[in-house]
Protein backbone atom coordinates (compact mmCIF):
# COMPACT_ATOMS: atom_id res chain seq x y z
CA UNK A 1 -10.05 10.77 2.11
CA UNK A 2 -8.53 8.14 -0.20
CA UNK A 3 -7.88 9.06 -4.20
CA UNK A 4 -9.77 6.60 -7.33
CA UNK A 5 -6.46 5.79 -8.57
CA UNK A 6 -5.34 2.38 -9.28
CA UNK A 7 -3.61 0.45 -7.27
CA UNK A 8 -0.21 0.59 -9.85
CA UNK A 9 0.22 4.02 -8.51
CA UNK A 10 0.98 3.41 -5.32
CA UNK A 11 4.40 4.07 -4.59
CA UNK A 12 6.89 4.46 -1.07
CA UNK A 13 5.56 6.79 1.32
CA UNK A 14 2.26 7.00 0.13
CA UNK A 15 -1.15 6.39 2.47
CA UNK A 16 -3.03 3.12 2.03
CA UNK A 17 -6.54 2.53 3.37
CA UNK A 18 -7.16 -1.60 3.28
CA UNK A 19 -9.75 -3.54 4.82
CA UNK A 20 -8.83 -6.30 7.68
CA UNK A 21 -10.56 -9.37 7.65
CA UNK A 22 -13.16 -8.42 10.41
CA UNK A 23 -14.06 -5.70 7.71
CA UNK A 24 -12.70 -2.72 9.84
CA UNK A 25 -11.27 0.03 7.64
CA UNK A 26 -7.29 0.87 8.57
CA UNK A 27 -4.22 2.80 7.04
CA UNK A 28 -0.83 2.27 7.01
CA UNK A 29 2.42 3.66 5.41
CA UNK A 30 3.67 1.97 1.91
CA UNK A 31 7.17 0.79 2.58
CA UNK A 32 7.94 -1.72 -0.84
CA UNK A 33 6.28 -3.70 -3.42
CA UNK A 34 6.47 -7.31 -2.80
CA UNK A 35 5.29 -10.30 -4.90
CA UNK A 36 1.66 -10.62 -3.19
CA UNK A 37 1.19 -6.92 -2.56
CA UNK A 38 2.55 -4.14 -0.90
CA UNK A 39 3.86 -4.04 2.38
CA UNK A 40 2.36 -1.13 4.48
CA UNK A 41 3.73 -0.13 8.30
CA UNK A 42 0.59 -0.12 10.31
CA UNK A 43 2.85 1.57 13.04
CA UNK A 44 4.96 0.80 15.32
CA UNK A 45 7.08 -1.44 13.06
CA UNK A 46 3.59 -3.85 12.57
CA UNK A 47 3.68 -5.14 8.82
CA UNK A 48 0.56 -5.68 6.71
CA UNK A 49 0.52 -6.86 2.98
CA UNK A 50 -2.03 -5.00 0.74
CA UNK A 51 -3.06 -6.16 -2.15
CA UNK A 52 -5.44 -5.00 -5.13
CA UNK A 53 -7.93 -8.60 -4.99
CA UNK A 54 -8.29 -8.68 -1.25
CA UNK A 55 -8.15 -6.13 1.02
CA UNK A 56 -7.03 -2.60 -0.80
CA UNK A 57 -9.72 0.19 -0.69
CA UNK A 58 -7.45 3.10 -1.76
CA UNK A 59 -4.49 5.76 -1.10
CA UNK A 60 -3.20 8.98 -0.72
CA UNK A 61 -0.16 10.04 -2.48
CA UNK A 62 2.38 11.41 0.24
CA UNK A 63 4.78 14.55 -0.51
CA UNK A 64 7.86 13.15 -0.30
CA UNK A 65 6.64 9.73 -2.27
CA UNK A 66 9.30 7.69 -4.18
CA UNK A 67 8.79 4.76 -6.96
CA UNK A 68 9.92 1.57 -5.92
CA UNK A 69 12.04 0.36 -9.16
CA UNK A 70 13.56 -2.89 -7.46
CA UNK A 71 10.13 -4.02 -6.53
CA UNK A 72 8.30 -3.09 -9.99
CA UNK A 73 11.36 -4.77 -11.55
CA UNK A 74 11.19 -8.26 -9.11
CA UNK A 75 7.25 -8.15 -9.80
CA UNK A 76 7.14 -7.48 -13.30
């Protein structure tokens, strides 16, 4: 399913599994690292912020993945 990396190794394109706040297990696409997170497509253009205290259970790196410099460089 879901890899044990960390959550620093998520980059664009890859699969994230989070948590919602009912508790129900759901993935989305990684689109850019933002100051609280990173902000996943659940489809259909539907935003969700993941991030590493609250709600982030793992990923899947994608093929054609890409590191988000601007965002690493904005957040670090």
């Amino acid at each position: 399913m879901w890899t044990d990396e960390s959550f620093d190794e998520i980059q664009t394109g890859d699969r994230v599994w989070y948590q919602n706040p009912q508790g129900q297990t759901h993935t989305a696409k990684a689109k850019f690292r933002g100051p609280y997170g990173w902000v996943c497509d659940r489809g259909r253009g539907q935003p969700v912020v993941v991030n590493e205290g609250a709600n982030y259970l793992g990923h899947k790196k994608a093929k054609n993945r890409r590191p988000d410099h601007l965002g690493n460089f904005l957040v670090n």
